[in-house]
C-alpha atoms as a PDB file:
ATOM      1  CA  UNK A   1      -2.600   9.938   0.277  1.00  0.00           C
ATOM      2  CA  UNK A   2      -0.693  12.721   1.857  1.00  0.00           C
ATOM      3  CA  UNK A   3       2.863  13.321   0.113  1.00  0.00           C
ATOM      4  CA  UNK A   4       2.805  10.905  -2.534  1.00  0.00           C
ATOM      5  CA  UNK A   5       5.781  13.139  -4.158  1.00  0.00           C
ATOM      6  CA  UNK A   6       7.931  13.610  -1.215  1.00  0.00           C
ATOM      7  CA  UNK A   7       8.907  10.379   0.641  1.00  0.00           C
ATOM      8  CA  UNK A   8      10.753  11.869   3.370  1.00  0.00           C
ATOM      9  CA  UNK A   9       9.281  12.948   6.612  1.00  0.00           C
ATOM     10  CA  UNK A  10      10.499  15.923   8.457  1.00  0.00           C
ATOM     11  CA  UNK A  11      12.079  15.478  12.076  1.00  0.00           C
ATOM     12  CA  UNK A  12       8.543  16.704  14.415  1.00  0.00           C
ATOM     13  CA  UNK A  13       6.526  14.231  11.843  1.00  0.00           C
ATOM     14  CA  UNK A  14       9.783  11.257  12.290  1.00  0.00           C
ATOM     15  CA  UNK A  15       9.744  11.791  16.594  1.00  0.00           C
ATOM     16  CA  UNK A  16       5.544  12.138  16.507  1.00  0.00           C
ATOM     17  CA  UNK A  17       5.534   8.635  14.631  1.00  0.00           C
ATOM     18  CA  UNK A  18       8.177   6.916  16.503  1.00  0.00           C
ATOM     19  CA  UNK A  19       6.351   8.063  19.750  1.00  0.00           C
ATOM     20  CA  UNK A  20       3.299   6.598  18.363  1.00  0.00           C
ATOM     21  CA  UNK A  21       5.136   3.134  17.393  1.00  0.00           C
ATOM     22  CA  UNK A  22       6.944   3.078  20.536  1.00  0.00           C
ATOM     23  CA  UNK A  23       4.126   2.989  23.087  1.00  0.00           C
ATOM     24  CA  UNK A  24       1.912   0.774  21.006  1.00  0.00           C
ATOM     25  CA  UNK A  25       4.983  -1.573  21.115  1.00  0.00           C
ATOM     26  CA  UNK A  26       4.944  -1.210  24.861  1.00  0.00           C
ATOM     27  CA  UNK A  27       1.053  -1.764  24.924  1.00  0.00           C
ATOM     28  CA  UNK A  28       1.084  -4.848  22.578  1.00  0.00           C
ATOM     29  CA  UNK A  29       4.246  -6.956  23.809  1.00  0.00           C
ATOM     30  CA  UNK A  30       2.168 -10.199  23.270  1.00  0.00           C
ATOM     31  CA  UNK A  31       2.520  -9.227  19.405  1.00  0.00           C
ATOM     32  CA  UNK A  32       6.304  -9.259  19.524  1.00  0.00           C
ATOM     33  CA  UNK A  33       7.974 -11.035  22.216  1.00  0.00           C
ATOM     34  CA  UNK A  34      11.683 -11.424  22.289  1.00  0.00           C
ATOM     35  CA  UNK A  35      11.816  -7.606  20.075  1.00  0.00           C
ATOM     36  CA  UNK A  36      13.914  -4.824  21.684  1.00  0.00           C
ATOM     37  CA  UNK A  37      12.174  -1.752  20.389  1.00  0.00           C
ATOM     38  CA  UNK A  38      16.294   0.269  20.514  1.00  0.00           C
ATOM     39  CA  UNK A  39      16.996  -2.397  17.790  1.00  0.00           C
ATOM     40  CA  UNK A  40      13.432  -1.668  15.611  1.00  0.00           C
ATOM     41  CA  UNK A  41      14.207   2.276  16.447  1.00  0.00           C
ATOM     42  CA  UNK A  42      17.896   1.586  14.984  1.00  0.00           C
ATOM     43  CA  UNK A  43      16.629   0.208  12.287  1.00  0.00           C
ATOM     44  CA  UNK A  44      13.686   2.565  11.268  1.00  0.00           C
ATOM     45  CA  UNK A  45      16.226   5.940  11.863  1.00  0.00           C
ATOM     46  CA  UNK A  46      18.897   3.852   9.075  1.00  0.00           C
ATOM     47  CA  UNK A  47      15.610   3.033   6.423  1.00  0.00           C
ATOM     48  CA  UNK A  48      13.731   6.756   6.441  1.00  0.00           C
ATOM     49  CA  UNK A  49      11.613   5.451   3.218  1.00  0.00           C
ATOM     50  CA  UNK A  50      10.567   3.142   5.449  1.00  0.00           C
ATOM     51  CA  UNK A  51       9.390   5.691   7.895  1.00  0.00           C
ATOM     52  CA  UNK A  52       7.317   7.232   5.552  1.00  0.00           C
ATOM     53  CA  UNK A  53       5.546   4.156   4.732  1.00  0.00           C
ATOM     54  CA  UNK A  54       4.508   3.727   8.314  1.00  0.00           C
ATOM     55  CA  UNK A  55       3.605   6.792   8.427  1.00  0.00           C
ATOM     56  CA  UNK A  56       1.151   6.547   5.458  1.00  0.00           C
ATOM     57  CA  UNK A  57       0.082   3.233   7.778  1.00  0.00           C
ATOM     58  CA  UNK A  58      -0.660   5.339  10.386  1.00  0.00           C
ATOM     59  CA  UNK A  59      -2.273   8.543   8.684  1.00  0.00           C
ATOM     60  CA  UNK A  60      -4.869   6.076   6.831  1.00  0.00           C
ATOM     61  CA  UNK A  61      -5.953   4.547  10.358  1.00  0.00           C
ATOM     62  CA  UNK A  62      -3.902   0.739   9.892  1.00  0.00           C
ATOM     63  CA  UNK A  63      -2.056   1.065  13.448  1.00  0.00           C
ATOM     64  CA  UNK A  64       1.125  -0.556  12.471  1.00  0.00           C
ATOM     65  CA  UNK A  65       2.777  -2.838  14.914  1.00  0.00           C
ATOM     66  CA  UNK A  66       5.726  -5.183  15.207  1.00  0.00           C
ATOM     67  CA  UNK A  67       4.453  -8.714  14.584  1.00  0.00           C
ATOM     68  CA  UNK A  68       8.034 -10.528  13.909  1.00  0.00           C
ATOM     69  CA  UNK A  69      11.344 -10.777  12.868  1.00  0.00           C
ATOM     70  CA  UNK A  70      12.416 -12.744   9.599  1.00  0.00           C
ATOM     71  CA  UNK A  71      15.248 -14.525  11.233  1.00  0.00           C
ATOM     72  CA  UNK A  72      17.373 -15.034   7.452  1.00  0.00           C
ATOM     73  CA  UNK A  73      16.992 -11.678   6.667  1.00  0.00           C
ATOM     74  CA  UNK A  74      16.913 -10.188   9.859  1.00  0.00           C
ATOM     75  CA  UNK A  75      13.712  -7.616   8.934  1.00  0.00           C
ATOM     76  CA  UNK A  76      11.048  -6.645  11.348  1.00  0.00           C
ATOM     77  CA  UNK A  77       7.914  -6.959   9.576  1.00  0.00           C
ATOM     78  CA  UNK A  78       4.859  -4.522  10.678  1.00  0.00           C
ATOM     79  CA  UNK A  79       1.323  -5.477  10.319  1.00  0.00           C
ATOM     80  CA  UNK A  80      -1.736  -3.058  10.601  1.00  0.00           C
ATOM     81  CA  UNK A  81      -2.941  -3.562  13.949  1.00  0.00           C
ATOM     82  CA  UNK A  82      -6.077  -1.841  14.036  1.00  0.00           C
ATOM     83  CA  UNK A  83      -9.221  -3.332  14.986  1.00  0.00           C
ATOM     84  CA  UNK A  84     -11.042  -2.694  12.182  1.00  0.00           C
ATOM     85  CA  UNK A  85     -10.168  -2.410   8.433  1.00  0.00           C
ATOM     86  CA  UNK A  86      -8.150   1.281   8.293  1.00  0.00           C
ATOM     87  CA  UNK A  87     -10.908   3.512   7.802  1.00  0.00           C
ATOM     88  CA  UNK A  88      -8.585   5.653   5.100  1.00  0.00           C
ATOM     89  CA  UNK A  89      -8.578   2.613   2.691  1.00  0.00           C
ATOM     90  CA  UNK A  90     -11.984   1.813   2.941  1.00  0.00           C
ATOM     91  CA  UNK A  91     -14.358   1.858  -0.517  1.00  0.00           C
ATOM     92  CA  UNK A  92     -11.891   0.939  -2.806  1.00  0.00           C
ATOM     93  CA  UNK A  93     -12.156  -1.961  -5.313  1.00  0.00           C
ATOM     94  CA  UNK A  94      -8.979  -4.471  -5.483  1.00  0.00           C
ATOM     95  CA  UNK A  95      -6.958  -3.428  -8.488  1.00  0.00           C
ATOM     96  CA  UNK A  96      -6.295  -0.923 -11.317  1.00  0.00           C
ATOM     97  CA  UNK A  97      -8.019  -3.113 -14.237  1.00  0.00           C
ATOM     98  CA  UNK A  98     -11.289  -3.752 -11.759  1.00  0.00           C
ATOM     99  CA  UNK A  99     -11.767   0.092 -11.594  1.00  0.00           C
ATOM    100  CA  UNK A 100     -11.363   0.486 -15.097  1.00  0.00           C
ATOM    101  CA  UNK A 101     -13.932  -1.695 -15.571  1.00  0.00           C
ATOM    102  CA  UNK A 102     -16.712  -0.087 -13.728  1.00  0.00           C
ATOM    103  CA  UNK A 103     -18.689   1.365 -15.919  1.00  0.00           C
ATOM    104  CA  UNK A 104     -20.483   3.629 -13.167  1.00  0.00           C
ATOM    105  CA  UNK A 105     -20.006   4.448  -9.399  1.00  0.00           C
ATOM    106  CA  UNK A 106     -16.304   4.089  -9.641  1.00  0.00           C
ATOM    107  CA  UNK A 107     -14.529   4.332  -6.065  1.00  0.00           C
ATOM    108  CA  UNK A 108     -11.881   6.861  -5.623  1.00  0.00           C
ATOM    109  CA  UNK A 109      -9.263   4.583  -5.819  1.00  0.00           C
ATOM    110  CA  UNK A 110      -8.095   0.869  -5.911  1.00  0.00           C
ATOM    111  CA  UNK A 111      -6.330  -1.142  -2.979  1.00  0.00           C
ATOM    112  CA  UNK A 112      -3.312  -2.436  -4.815  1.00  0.00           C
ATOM    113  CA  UNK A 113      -2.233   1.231  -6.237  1.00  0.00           C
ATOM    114  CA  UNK A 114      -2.921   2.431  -2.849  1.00  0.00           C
ATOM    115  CA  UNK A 115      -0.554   0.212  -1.339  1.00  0.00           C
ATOM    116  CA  UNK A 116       1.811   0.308  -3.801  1.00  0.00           C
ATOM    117  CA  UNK A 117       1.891   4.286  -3.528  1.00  0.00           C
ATOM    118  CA  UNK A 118       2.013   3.763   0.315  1.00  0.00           C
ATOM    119  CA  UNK A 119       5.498   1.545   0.176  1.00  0.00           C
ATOM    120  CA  UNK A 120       3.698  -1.730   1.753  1.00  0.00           C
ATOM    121  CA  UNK A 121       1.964  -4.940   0.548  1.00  0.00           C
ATOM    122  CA  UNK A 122      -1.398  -6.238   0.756  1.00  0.00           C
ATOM    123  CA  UNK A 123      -1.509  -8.772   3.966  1.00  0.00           C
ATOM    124  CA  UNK A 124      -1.680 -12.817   1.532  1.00  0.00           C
ATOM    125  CA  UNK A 125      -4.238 -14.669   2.927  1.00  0.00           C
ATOM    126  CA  UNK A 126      -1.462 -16.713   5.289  1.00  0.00           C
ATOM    127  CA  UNK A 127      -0.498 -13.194   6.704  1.00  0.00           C
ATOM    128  CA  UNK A 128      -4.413 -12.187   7.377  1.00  0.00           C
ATOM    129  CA  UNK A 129      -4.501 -15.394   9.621  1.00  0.00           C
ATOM    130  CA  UNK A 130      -1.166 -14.650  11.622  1.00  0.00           C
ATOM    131  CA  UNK A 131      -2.175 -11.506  12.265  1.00  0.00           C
ATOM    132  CA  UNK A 132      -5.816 -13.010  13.551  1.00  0.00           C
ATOM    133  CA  UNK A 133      -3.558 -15.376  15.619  1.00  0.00           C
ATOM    134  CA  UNK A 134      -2.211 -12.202  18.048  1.00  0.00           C
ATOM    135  CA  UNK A 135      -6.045 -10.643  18.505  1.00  0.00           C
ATOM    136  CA  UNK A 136      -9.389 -10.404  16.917  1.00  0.00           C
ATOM    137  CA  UNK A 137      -9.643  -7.943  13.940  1.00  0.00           C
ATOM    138  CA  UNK A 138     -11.933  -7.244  10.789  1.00  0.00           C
ATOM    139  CA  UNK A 139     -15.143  -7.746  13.422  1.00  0.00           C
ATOM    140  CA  UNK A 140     -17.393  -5.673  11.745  1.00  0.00           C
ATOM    141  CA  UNK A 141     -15.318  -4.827   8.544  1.00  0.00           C
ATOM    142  CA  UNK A 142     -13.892  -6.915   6.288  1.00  0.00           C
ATOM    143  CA  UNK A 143     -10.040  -7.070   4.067  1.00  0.00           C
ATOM    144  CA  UNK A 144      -9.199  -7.047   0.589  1.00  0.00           C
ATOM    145  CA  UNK A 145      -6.411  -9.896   0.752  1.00  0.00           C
ATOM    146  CA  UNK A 146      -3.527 -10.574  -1.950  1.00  0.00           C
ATOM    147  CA  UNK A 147      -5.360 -12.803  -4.453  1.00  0.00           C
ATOM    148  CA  UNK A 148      -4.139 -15.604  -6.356  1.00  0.00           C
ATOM    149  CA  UNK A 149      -3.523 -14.851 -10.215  1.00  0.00           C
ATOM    150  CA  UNK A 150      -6.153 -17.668 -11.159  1.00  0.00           C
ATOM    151  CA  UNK A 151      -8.603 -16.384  -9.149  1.00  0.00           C
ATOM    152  CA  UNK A 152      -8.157 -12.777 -10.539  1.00  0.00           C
ATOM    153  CA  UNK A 153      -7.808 -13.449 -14.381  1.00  0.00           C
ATOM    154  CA  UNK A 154     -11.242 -14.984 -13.588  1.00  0.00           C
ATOM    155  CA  UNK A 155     -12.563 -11.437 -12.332  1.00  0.00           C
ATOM    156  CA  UNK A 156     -12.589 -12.469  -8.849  1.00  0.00           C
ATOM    157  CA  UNK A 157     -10.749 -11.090  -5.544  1.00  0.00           C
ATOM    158  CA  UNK A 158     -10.662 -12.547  -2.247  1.00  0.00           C
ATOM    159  CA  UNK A 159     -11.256 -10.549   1.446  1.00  0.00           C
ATOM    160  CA  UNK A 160     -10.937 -11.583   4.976  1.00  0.00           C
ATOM    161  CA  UNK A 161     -12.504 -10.915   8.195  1.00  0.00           C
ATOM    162  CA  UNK A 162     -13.436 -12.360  11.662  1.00  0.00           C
ATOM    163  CA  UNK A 163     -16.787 -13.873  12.727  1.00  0.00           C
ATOM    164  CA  UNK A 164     -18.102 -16.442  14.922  1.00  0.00           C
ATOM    165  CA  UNK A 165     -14.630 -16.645  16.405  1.00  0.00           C
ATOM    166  CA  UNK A 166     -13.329 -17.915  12.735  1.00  0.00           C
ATOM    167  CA  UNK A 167     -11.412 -16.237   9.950  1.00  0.00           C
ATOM    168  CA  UNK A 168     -13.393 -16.405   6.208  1.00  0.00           C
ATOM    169  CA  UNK A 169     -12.248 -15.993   3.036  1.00  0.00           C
ATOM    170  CA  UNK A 170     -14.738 -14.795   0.791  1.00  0.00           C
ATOM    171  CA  UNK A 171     -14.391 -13.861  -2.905  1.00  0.00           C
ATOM    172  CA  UNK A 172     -16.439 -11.155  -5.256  1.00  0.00           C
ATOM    173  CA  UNK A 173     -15.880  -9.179  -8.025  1.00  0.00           C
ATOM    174  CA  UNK A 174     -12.684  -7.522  -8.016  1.00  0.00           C
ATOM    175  CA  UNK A 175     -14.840  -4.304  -9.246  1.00  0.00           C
ATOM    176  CA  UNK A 176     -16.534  -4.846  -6.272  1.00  0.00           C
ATOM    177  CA  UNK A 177     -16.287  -2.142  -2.946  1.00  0.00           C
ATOM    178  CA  UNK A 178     -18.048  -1.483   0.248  1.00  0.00           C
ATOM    179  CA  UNK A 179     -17.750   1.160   2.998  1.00  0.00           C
ATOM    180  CA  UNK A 180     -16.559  -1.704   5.295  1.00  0.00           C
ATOM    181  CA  UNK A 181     -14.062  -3.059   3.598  1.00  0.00           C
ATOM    182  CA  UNK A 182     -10.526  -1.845   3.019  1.00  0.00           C
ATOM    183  CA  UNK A 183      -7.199  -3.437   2.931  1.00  0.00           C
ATOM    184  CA  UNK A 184      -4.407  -4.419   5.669  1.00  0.00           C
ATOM    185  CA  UNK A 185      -0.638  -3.749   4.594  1.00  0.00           C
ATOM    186  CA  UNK A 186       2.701  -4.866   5.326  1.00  0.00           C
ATOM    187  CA  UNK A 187       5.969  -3.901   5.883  1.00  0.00           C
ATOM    188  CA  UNK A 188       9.541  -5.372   6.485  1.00  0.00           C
ATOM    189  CA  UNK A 189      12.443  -2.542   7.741  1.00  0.00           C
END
């Protein structure tokens, strides 16, 4: 994590990122048809916690892109975009109480604090397949998904990816971690 304490970006680091959102808006219009980035811009330069959080998308590797608009609440929601799991969330078991319990070879960190600290939530399992629905992602790496409670007070967590031109689920331990597999956030401005 970068600036865990301060939440706030400064103006070069607010322009640099909104350059960087901008033009992969204008790259990726099949994500986000119908969007007018002047109205996502408006919106970012009003929310600047927001900001940050994309920024923490974007320093970690996760790409983030416009994927929609919640019509009721009128949010855009962000996705990470990149083609593979980010590369700065990658070895890290799914929660808190699953790296407690590793006795030995405990990753650095867990994905569920990590997002938490980052501002965004971990893509559900409906999310993972939208996003799979505007491009092919998680080829060769795999995504620590939100799990459901059941499955978790069981010991289990569930990831994603994309093979054989199909989305899996797949479960393992939730102490579990691999050098392919991270996590894929969200965010609504």
């Amino acid at each position: 994590m970068t600036q865990t304490h301060a939440r706030k970006l400064t103006a070069d680091q607010s322009e640099d990122l909104l350059n960087k959102l901008k033009n992969r808006f204008e790259k990726n219009m099949d994500r986000h048809e119908g969007l007018d980035w002047d109205q996502i811009e408006e919106k970012l330069a009003a929310n600047p916690e927001k900001l940050w959080s994309l920024h923490e998308m974007e320093h970690t590797g996760g790409e983030p892109d416009v994927v929609g608009l919640d019509k009721e609440t009128g949010e855009y929601i962000f996705y990470d975009c990149s083609k593979e799991s980010p590369k700065g969330r990658r070895s890290v078991c799914y929660d808190r109480e699953a790296l407690e319990s590793r006795k030995k070879h405990k990753p650095e960190n867990n994905a569920m604090d990590m997002a938490a600290d980052m501002g965004i939530e971990i893509l559900t399992e409906e999310q993972y397949r939208q996003l799979q629905s505007l491009g092919n992602f998680d080829m060769k790496s795999s995504s620590w998904v939100k799990t459901p409670d059941k499955i978790r007070e069981l010991g289990g967590a569930i990831f994603c990816d994309y093979r054989y031109d199909t989305v899996f689920v797949y479960h393992n331990g939730a102490e579990s971690y691999y050098a392919a597999r991270g996590f894929r956030g969200s965010l609504r401005v």
